[in-house]
PDB file of N, CA and C in Angstrom:
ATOM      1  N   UNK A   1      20.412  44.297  20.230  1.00  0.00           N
ATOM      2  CA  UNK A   1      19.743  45.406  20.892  1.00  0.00           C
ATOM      3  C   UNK A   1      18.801  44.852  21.965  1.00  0.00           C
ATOM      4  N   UNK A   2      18.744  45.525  23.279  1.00  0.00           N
ATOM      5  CA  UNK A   2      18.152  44.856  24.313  1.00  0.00           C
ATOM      6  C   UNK A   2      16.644  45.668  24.037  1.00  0.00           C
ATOM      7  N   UNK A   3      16.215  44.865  24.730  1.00  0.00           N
ATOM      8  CA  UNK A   3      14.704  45.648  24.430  1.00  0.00           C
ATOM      9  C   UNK A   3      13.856  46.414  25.841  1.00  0.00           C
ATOM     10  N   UNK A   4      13.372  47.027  25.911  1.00  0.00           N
ATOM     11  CA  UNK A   4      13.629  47.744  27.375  1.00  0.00           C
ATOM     12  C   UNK A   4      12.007  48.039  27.067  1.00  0.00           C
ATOM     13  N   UNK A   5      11.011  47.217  26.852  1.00  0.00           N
ATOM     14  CA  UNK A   5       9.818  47.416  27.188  1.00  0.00           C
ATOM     15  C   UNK A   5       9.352  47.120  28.532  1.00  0.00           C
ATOM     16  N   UNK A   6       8.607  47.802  29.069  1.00  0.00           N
ATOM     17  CA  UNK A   6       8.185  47.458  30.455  1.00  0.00           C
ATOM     18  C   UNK A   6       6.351  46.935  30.938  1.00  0.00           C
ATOM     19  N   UNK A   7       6.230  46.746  31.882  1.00  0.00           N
ATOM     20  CA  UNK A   7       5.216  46.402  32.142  1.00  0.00           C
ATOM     21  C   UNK A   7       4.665  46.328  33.819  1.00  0.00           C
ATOM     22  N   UNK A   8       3.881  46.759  34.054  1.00  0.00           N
ATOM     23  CA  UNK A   8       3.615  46.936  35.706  1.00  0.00           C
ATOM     24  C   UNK A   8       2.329  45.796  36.109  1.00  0.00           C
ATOM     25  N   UNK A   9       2.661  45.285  37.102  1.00  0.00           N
ATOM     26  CA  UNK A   9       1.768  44.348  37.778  1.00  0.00           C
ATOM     27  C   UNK A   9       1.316  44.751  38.987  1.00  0.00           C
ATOM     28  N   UNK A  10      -0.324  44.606  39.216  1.00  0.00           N
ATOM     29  CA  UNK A  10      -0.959  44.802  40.446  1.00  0.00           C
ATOM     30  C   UNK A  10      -1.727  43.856  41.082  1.00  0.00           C
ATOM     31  N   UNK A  11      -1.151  43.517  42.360  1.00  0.00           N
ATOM     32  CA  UNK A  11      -1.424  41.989  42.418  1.00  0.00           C
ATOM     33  C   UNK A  11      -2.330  41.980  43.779  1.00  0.00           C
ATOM     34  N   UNK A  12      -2.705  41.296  44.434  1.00  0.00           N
ATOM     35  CA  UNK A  12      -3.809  41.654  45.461  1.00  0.00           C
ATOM     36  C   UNK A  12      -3.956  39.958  45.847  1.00  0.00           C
ATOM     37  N   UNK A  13      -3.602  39.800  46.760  1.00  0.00           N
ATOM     38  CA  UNK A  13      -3.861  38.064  47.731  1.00  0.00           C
ATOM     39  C   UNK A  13      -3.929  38.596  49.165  1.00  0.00           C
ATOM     40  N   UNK A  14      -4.533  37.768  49.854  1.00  0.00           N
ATOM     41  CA  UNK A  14      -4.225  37.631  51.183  1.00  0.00           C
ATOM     42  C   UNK A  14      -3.206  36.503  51.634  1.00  0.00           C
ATOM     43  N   UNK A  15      -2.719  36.529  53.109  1.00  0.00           N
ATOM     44  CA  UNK A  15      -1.551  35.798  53.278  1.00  0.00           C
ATOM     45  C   UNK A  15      -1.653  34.144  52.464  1.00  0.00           C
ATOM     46  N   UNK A  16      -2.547  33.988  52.629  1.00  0.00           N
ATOM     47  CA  UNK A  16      -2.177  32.310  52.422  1.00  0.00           C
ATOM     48  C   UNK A  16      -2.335  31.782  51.091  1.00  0.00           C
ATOM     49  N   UNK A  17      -2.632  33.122  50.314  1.00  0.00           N
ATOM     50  CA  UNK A  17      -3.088  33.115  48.846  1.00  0.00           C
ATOM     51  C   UNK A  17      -4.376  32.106  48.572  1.00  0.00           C
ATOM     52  N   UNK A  18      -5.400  32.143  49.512  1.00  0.00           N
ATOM     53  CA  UNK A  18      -6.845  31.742  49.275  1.00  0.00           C
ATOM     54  C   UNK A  18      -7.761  32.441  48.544  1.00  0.00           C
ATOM     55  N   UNK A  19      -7.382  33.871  48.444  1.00  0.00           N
ATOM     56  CA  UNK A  19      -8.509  34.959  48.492  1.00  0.00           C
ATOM     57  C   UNK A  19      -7.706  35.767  47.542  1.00  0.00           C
ATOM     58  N   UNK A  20      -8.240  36.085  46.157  1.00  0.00           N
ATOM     59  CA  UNK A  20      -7.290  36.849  44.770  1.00  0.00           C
ATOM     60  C   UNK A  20      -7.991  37.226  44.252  1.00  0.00           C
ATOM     61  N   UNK A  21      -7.859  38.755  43.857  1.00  0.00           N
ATOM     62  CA  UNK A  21      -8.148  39.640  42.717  1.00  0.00           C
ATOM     63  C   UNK A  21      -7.766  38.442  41.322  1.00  0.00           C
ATOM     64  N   UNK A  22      -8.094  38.852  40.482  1.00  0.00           N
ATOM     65  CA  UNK A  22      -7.593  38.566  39.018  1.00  0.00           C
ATOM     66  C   UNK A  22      -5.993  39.875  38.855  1.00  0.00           C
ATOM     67  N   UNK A  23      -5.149  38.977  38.083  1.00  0.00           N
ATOM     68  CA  UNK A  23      -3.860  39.433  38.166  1.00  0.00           C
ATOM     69  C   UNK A  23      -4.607  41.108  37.391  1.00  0.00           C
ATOM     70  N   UNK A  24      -3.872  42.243  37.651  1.00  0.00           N
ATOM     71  CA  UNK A  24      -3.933  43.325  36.401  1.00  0.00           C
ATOM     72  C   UNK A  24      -2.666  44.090  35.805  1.00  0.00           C
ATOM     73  N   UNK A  25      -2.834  43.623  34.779  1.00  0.00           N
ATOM     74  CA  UNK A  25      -1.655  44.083  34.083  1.00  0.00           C
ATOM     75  C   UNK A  25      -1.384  45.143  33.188  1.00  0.00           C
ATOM     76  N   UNK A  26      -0.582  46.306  33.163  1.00  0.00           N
ATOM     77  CA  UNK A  26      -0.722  47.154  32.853  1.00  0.00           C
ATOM     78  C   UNK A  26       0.765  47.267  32.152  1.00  0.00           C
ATOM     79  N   UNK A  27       0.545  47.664  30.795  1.00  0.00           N
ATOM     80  CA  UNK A  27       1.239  47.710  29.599  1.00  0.00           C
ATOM     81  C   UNK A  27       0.785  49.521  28.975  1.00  0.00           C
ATOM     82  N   UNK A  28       1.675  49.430  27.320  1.00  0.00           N
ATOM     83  CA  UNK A  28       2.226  50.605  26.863  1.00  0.00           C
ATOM     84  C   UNK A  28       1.071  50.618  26.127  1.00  0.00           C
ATOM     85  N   UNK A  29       0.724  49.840  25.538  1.00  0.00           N
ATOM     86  CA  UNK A  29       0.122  49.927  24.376  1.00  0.00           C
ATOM     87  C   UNK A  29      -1.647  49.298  24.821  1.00  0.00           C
ATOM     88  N   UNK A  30      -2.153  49.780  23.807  1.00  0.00           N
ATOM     89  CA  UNK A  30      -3.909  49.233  24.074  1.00  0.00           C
ATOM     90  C   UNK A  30      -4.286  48.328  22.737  1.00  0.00           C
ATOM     91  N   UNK A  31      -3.519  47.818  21.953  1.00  0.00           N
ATOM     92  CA  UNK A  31      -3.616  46.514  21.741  1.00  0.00           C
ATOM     93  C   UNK A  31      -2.569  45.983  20.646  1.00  0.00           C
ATOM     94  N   UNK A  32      -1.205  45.439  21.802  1.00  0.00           N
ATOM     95  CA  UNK A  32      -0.308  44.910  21.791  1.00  0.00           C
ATOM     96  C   UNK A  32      -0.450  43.935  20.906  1.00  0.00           C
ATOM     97  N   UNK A  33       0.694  43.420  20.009  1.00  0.00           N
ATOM     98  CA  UNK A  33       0.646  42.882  19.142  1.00  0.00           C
ATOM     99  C   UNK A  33       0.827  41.302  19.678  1.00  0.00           C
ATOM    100  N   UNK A  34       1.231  40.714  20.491  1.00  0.00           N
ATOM    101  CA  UNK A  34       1.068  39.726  21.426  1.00  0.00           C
ATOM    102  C   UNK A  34      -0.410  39.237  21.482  1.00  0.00           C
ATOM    103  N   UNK A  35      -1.617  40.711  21.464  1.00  0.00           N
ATOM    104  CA  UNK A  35      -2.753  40.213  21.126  1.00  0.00           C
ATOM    105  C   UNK A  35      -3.709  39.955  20.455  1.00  0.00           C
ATOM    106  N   UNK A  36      -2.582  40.230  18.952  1.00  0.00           N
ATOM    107  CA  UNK A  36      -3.382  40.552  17.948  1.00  0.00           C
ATOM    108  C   UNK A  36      -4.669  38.567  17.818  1.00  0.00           C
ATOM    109  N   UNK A  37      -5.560  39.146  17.683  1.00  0.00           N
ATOM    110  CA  UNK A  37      -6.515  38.053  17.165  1.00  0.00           C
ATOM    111  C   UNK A  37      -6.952  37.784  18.622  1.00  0.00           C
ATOM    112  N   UNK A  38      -6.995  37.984  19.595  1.00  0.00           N
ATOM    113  CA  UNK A  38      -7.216  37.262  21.136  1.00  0.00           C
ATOM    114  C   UNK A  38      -7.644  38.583  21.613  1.00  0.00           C
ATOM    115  N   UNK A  39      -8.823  37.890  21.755  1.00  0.00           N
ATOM    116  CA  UNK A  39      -9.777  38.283  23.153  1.00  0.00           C
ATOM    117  C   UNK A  39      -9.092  39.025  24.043  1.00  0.00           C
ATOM    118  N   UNK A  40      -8.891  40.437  24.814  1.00  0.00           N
ATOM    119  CA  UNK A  40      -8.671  40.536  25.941  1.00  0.00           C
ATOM    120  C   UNK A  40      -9.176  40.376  27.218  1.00  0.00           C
ATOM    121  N   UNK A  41     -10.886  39.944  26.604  1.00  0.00           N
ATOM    122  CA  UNK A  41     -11.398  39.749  28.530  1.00  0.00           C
ATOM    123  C   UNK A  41     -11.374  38.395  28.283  1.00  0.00           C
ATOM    124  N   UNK A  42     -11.010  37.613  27.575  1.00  0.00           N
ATOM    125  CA  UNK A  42     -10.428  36.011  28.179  1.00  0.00           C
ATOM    126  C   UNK A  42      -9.252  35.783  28.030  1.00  0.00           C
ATOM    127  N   UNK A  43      -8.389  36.675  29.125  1.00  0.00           N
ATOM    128  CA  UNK A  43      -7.419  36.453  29.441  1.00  0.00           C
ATOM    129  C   UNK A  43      -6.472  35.840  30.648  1.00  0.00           C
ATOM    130  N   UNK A  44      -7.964  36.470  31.450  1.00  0.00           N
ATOM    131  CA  UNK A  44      -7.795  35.813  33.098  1.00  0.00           C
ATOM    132  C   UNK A  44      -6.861  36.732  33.921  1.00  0.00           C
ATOM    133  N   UNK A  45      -7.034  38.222  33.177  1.00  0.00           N
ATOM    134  CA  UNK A  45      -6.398  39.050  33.693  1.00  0.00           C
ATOM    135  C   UNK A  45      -7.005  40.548  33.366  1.00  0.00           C
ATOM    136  N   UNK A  46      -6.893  41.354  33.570  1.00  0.00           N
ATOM    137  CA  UNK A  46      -7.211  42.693  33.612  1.00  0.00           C
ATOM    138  C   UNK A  46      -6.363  43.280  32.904  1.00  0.00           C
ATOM    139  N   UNK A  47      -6.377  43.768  31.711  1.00  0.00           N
ATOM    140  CA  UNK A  47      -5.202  44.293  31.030  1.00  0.00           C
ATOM    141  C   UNK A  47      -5.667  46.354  30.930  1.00  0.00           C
ATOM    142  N   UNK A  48      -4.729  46.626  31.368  1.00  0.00           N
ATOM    143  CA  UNK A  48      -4.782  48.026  31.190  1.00  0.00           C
ATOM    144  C   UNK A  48      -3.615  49.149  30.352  1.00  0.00           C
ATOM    145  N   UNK A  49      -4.118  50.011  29.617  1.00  0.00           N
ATOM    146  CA  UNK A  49      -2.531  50.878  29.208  1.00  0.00           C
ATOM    147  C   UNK A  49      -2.512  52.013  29.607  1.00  0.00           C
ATOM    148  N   UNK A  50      -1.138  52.739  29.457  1.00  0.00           N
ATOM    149  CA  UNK A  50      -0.796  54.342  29.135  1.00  0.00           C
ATOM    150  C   UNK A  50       0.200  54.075  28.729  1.00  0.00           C
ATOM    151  N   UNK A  51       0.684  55.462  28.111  1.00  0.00           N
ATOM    152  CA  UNK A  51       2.123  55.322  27.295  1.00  0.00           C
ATOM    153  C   UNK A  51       3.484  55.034  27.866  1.00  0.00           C
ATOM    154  N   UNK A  52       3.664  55.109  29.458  1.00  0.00           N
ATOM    155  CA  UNK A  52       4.505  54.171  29.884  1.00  0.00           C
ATOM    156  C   UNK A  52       4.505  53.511  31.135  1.00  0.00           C
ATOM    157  N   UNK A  53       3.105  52.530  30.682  1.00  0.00           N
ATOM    158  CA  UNK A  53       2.782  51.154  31.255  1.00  0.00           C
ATOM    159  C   UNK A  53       3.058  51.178  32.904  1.00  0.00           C
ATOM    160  N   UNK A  54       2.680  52.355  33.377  1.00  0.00           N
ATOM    161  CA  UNK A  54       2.866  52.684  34.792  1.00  0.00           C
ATOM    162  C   UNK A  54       1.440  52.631  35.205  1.00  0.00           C
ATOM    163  N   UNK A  55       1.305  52.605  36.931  1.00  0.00           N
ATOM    164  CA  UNK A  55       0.343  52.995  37.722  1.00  0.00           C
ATOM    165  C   UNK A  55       0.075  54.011  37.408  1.00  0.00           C
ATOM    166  N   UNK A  56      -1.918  54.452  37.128  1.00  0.00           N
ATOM    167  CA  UNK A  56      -1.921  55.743  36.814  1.00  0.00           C
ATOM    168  C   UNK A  56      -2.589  56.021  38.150  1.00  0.00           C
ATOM    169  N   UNK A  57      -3.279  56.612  38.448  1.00  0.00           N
ATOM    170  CA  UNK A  57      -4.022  57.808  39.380  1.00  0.00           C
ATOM    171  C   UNK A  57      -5.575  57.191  38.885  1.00  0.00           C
ATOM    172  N   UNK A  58      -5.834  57.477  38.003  1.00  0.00           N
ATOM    173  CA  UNK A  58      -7.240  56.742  37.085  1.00  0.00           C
ATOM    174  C   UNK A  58      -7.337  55.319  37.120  1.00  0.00           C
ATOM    175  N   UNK A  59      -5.922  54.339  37.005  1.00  0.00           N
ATOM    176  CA  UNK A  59      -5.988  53.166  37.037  1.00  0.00           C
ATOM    177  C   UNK A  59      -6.075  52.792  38.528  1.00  0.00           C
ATOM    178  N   UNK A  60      -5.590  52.917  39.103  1.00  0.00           N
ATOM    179  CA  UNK A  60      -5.603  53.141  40.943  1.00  0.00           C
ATOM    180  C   UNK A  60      -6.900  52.770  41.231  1.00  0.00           C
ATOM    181  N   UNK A  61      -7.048  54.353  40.930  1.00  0.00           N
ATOM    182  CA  UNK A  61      -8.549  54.393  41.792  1.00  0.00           C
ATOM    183  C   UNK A  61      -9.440  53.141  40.748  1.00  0.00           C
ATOM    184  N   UNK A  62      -9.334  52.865  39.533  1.00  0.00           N
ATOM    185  CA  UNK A  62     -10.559  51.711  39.193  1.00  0.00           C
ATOM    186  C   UNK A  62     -10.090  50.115  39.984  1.00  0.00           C
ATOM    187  N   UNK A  63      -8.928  50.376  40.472  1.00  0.00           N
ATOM    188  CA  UNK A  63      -8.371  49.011  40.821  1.00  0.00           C
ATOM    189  C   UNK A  63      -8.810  49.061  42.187  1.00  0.00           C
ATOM    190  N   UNK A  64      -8.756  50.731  42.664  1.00  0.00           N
ATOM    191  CA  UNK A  64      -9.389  50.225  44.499  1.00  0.00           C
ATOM    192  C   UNK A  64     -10.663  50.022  44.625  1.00  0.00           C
ATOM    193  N   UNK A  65     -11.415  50.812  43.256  1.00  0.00           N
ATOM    194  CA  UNK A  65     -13.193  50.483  43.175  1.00  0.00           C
ATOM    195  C   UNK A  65     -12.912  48.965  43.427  1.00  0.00           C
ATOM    196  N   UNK A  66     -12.680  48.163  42.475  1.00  0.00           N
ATOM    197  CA  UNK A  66     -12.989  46.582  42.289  1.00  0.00           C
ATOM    198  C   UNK A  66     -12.247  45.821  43.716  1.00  0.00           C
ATOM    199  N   UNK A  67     -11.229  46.262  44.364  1.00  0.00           N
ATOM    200  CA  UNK A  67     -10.525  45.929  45.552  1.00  0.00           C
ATOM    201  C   UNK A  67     -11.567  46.267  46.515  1.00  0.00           C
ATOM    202  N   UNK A  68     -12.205  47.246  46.645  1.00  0.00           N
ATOM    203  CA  UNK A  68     -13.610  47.448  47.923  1.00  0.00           C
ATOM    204  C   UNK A  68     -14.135  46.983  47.847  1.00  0.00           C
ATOM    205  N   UNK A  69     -15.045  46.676  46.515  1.00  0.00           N
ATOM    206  CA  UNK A  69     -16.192  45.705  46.702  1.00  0.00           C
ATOM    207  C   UNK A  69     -15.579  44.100  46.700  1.00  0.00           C
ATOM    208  N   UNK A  70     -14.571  43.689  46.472  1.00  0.00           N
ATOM    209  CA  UNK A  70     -14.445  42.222  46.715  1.00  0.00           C
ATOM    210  C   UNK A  70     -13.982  41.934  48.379  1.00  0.00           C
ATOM    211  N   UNK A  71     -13.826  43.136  48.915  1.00  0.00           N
ATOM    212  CA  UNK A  71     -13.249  42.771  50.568  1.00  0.00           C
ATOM    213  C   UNK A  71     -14.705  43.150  51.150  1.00  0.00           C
ATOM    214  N   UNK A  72     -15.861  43.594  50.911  1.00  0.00           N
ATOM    215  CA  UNK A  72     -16.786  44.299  51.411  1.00  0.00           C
ATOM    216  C   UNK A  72     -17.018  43.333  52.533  1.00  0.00           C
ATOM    217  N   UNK A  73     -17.352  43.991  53.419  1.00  0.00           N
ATOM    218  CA  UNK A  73     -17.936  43.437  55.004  1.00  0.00           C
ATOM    219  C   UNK A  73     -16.777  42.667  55.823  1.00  0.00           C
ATOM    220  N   UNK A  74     -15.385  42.914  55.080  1.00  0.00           N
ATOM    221  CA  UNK A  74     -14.401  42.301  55.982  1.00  0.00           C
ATOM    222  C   UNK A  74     -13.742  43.359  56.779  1.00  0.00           C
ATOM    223  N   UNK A  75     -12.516  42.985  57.839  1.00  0.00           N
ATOM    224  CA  UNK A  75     -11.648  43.852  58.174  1.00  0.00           C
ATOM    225  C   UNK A  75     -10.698  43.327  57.618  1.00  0.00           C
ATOM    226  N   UNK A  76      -9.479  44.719  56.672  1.00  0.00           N
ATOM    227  CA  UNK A  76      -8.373  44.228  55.864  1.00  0.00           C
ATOM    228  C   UNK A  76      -7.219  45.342  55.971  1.00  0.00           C
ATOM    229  N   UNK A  77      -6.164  44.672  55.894  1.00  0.00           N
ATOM    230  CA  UNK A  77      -5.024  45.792  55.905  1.00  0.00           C
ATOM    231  C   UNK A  77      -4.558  45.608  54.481  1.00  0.00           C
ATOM    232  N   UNK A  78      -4.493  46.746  53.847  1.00  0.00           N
ATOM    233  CA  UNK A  78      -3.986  46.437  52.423  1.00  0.00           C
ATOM    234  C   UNK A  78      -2.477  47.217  52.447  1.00  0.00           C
ATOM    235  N   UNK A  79      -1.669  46.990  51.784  1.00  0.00           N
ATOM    236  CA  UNK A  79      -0.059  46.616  52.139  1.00  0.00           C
ATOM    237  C   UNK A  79       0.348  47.685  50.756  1.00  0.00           C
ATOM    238  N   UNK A  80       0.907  48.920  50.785  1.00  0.00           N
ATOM    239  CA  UNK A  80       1.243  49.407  49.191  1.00  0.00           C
ATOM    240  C   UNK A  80       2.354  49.914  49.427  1.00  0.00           C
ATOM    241  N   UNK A  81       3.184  49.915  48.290  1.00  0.00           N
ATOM    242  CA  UNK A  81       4.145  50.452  48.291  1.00  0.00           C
ATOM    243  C   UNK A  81       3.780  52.251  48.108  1.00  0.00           C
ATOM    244  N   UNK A  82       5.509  53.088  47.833  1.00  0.00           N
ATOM    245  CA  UNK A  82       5.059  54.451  48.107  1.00  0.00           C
ATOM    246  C   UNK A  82       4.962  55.303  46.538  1.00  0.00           C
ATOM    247  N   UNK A  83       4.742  54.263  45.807  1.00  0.00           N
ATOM    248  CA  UNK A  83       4.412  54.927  44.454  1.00  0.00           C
ATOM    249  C   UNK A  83       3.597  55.703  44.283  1.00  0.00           C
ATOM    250  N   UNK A  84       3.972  56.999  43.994  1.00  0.00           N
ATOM    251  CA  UNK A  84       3.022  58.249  43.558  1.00  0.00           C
ATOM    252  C   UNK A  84       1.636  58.376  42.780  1.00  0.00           C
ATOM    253  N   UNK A  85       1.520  56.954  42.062  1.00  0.00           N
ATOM    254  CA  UNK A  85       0.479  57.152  41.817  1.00  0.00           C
ATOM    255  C   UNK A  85      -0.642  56.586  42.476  1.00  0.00           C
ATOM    256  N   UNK A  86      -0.358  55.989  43.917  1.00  0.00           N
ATOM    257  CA  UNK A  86      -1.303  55.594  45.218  1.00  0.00           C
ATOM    258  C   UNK A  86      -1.159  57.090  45.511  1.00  0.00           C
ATOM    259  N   UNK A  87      -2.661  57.042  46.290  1.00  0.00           N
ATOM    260  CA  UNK A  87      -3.294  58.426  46.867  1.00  0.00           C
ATOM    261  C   UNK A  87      -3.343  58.151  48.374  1.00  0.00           C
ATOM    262  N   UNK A  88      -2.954  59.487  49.305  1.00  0.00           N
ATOM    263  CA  UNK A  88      -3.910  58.761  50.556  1.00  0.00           C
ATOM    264  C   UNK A  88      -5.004  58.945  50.887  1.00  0.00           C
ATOM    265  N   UNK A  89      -6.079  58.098  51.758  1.00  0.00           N
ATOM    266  CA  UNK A  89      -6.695  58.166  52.301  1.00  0.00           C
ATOM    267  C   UNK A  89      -7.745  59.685  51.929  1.00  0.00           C
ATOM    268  N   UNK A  90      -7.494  60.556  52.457  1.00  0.00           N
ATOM    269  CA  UNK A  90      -7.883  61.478  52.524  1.00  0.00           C
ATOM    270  C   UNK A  90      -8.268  62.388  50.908  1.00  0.00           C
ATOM    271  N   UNK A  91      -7.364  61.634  49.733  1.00  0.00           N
ATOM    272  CA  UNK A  91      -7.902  62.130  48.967  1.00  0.00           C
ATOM    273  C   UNK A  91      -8.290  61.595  48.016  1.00  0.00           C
ATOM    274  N   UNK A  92      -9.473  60.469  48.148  1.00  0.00           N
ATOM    275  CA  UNK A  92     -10.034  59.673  47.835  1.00  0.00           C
ATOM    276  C   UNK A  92     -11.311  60.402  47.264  1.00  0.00           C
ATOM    277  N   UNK A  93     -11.996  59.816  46.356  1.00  0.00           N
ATOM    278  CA  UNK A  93     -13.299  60.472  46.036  1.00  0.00           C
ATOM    279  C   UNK A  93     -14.216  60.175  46.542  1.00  0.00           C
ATOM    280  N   UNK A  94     -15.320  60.700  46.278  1.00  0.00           N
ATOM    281  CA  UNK A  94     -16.470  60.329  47.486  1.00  0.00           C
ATOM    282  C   UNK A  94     -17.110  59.295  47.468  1.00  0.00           C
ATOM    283  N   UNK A  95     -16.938  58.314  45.947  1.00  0.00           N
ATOM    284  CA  UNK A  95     -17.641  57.351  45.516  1.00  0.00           C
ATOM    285  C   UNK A  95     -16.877  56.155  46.332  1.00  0.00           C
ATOM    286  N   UNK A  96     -15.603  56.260  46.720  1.00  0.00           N
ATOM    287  CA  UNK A  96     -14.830  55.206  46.933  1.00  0.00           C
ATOM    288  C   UNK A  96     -14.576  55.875  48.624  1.00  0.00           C
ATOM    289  N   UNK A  97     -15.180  54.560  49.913  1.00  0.00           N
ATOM    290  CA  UNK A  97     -15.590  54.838  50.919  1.00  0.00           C
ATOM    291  C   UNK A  97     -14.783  53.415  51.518  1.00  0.00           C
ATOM    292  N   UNK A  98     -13.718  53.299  51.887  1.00  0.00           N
ATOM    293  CA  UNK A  98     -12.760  52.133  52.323  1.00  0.00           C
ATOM    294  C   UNK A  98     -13.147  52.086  53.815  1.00  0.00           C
ATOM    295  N   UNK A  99     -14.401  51.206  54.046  1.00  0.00           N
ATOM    296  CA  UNK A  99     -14.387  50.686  55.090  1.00  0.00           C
ATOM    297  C   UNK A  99     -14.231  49.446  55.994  1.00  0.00           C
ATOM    298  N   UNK A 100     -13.740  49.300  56.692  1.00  0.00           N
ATOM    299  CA  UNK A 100     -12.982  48.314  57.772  1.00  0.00           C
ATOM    300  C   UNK A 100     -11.561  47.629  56.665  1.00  0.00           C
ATOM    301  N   UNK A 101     -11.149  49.073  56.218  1.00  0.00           N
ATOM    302  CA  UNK A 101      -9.676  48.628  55.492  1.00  0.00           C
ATOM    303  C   UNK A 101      -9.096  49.689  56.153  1.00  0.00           C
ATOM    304  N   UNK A 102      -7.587  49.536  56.222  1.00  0.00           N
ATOM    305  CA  UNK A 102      -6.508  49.997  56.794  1.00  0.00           C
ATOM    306  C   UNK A 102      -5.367  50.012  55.812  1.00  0.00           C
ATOM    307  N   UNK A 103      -4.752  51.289  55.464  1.00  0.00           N
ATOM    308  CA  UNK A 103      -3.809  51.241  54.847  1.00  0.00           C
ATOM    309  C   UNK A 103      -2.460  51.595  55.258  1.00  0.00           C
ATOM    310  N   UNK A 104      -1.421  50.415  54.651  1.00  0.00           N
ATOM    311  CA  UNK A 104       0.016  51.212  55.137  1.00  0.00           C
ATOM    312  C   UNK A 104       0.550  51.298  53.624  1.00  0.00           C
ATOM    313  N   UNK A 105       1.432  52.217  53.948  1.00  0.00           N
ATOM    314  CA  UNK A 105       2.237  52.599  52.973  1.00  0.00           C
ATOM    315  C   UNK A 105       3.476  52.485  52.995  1.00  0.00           C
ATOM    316  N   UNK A 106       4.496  52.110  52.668  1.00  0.00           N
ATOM    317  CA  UNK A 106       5.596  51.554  52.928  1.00  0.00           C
ATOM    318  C   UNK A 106       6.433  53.214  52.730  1.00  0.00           C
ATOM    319  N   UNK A 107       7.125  53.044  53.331  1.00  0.00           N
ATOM    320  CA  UNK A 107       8.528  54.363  53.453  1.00  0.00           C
ATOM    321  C   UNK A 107       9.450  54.027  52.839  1.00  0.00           C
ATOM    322  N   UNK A 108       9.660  55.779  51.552  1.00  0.00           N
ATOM    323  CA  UNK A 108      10.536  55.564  50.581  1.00  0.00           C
ATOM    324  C   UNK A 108      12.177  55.091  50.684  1.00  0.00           C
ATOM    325  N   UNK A 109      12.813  54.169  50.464  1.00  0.00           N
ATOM    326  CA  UNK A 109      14.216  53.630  50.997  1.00  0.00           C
ATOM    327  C   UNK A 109      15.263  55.599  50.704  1.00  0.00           C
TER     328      UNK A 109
END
């Protein structure tokens, strides 16, 4: 029997891979048996869930909070694909204020 668990990755570098978020990884479960006995914040990663281990709307937006303040005072183009659970621009909350960032969104094939 194949096993068809999934798992979503959100990854964040600039070109030359100098400049990195911590990987975040987003799974089914909120505490996977992989972690039983282990620490999740020494993991060296950001581990997040919902019930099927997708981009949420909630996870997003905490991932663009921590993505603003680590680019703060730069100019940046951030690169996303057209997954539904990215928002645009415009309907952003008021707390989260993306300045001297630029977003593209890639067009659905």
């Amino acid at each position: 029997m194949q096993n068809k668990e999934w798992i979503t990755l959100a990854i964040y570098c600039n070109g030359d891979g100098s400049d990195r978020l911590l990987l975040w990884v987003i799974g089914k479960y909120k505490n996977p048996r992989c972690f039983k006995n282990i620490n999740k914040n020494t993991l060296g990663c950001q581990y997040r869930n919902n019930s099927n281990a997708w981009m949420t709307r909630e996870i997003f937006l905490e991932w663009l909070r921590v993505f603003n303040l680590h680019v703060s005072g730069r100019k940046v183009l951030l690169i996303m694909d057209n997954f539904n659970g990215h928002i645009f621009l415009d309907q952003l909350p008021n707390h989260i204020q993306l300045r001297n960032t630029i977003v593209f969104l890639s067009q659905p094939h």
